[in-house]
Protein backbone atom coordinates (compact mmCIF):
# COMPACT_ATOMS: atom_id res chain seq x y z
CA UNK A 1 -24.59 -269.97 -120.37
CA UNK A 2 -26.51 -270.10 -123.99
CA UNK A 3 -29.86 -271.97 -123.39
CA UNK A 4 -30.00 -272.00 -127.18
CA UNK A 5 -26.96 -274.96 -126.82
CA UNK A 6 -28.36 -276.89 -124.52
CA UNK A 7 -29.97 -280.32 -124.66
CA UNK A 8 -34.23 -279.87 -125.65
CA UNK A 9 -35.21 -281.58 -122.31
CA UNK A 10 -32.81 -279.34 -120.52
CA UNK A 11 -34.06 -276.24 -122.04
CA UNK A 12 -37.72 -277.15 -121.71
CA UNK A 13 -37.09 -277.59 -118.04
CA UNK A 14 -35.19 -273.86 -117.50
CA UNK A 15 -38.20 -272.35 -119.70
CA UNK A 16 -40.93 -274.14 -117.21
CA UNK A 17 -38.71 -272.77 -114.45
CA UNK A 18 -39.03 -269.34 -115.86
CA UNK A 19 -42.38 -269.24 -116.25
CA UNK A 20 -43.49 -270.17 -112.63
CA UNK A 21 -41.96 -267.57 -110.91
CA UNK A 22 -44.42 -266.03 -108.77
CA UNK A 23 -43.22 -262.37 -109.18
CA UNK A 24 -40.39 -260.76 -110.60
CA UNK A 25 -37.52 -260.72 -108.45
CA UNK A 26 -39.03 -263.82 -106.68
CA UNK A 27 -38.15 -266.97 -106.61
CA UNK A 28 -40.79 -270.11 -107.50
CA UNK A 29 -40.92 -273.11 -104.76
CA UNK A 30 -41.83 -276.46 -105.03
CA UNK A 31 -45.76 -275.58 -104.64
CA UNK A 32 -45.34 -273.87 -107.74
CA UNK A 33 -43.64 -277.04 -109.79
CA UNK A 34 -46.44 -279.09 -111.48
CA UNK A 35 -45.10 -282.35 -112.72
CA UNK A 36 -48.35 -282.57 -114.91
CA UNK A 37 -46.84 -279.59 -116.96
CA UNK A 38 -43.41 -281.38 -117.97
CA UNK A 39 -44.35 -285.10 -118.09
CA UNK A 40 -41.77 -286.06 -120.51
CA UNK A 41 -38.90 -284.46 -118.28
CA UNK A 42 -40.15 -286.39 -115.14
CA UNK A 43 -37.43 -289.05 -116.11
CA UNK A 44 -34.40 -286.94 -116.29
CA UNK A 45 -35.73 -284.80 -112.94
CA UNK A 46 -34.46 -285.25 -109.23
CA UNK A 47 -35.85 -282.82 -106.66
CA UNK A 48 -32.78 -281.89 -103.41
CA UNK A 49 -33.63 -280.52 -100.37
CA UNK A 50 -31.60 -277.63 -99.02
CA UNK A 51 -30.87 -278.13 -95.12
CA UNK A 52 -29.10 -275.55 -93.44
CA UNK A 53 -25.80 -275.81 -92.21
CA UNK A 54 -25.47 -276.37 -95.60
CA UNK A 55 -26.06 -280.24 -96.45
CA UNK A 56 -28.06 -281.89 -99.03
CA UNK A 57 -30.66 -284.91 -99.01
CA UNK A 58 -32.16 -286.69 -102.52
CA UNK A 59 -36.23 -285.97 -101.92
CA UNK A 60 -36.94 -287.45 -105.40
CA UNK A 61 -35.09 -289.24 -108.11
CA UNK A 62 -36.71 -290.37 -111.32
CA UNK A 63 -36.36 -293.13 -113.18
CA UNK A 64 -33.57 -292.57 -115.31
CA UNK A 65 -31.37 -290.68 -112.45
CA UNK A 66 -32.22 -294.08 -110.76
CA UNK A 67 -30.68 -296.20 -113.92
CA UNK A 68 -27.62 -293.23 -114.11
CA UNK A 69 -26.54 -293.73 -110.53
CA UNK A 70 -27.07 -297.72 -109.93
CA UNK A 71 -29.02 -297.23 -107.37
CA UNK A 72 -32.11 -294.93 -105.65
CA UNK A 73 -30.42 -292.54 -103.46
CA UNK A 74 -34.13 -290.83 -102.77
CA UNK A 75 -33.95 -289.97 -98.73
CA UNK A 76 -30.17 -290.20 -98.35
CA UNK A 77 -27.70 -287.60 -97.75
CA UNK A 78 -25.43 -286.63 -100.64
CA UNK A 79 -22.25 -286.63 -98.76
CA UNK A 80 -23.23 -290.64 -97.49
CA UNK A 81 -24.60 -291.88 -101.36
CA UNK A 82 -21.07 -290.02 -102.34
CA UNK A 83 -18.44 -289.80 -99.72
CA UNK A 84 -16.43 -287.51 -101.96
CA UNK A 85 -18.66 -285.19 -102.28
CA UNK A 86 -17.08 -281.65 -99.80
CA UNK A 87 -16.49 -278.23 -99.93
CA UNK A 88 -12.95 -278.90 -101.58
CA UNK A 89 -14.84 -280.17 -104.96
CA UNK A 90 -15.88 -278.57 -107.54
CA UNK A 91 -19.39 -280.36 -107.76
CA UNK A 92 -20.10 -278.79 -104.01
CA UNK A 93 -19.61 -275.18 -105.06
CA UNK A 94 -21.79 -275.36 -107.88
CA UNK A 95 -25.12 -276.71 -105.25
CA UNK A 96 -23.34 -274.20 -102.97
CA UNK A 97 -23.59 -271.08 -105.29
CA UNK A 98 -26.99 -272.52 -106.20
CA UNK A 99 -28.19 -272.74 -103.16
CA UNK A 100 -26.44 -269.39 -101.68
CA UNK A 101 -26.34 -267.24 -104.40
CA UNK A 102 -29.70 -268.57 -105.83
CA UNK A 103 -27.85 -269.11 -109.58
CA UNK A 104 -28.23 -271.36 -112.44
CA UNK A 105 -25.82 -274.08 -112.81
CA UNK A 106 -25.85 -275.72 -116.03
CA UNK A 107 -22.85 -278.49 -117.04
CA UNK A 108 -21.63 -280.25 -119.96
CA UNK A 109 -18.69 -282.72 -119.22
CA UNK A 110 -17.95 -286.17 -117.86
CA UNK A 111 -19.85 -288.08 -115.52
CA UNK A 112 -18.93 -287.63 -111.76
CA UNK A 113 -21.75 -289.79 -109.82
CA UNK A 114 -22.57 -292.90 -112.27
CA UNK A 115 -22.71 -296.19 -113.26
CA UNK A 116 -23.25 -295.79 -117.36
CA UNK A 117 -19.47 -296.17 -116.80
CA UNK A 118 -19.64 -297.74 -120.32
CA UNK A 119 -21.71 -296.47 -122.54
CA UNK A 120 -21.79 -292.74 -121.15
CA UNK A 121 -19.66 -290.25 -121.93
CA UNK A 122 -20.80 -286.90 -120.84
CA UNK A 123 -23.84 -285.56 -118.76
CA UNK A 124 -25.75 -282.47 -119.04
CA UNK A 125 -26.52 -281.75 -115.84
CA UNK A 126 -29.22 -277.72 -114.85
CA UNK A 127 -30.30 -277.31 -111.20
CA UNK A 128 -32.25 -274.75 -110.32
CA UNK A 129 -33.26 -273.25 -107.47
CA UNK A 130 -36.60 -273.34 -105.32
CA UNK A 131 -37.52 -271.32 -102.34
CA UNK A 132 -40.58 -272.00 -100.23
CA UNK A 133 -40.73 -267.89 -99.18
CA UNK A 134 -39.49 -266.91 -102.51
CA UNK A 135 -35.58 -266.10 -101.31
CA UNK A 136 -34.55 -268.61 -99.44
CA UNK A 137 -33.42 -271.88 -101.58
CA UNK A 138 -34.73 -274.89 -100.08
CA UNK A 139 -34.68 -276.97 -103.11
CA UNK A 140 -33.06 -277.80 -105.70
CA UNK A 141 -35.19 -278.88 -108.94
CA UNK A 142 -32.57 -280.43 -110.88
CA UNK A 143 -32.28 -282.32 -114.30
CA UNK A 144 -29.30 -284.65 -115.99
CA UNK A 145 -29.15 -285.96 -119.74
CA UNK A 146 -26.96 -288.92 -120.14
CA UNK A 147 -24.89 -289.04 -123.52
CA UNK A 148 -23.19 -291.57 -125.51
CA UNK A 149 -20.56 -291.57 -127.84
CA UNK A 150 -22.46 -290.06 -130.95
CA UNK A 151 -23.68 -287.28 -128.68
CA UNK A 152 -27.45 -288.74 -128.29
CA UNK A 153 -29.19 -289.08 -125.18
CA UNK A 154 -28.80 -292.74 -123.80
């Protein structure tokens, strides 16, 4: 992963991220997030909350998620908004390993979960990962970028 390559918004985000951790070697929860600090990302931004066995729930989607998906998933269960999300895809392993292995997972491809069927072509897509105690993820802070055709943000 080159941060220099990513989308601005995306990087912005990843740098906030970076600087809230509480100590080294620790990881920053959602006390720690101030959406005051990155109020041009709030759009882009949905917040996932980590229940164990491992299963996911939307706790906040912003705006533009909302316009991206066709509808406000905020309070539903991932594998209900998207009954093929599972362990056998791909999508699942990257939460998993976020959530697990408390990585980074940034993507640049086509759209999995969307209804900019039409004019989207590819989504950049970073979530990050937020622990309460500063170990154990409990949420994921993530961000997605829609893009058209010519590359821009739609």
């Amino acid at each position: 992963m080159d941060p220099a390559a990513w989308h601005p918004k995306i990087r912005r985000l990843h740098e906030h991220w970076r600087s809230i951790h509480p100590a080294a070697g620790r990881l920053p929860g959602r006390q720690h997030l101030d959406p005051l600090a990155v109020p041009a990302l709030l759009p882009n931004i949905w917040l996932v909350d980590v229940v164990r066995p491992f299963r996911l729930r939307y706790r906040l989607v912003g705006t533009r998620i909302v316009d991206g998906l066709g509808a406000d998933f905020t309070g539903q269960w991932f594998d209900e908004a998207h009954p093929d999300f599972g362990p056998a895809g791909r999508t699942y392993q990257h939460y998993l390993r976020v959530a697990e292995h408390k990585e980074v997972s940034w993507r640049r491809g086509k759209p999995i979960f969307m209804a900019y069927a039409d004019a989207c072509v590819e989504i950049e897509r970073l979530l990050l990962p937020l622990a309460r105690d500063g170990d154990t993820v409990d949420m994921i802070l993530a961000m997605t970028i829609f893009l058209g055709a010519n590359g821009q943000e739609i």
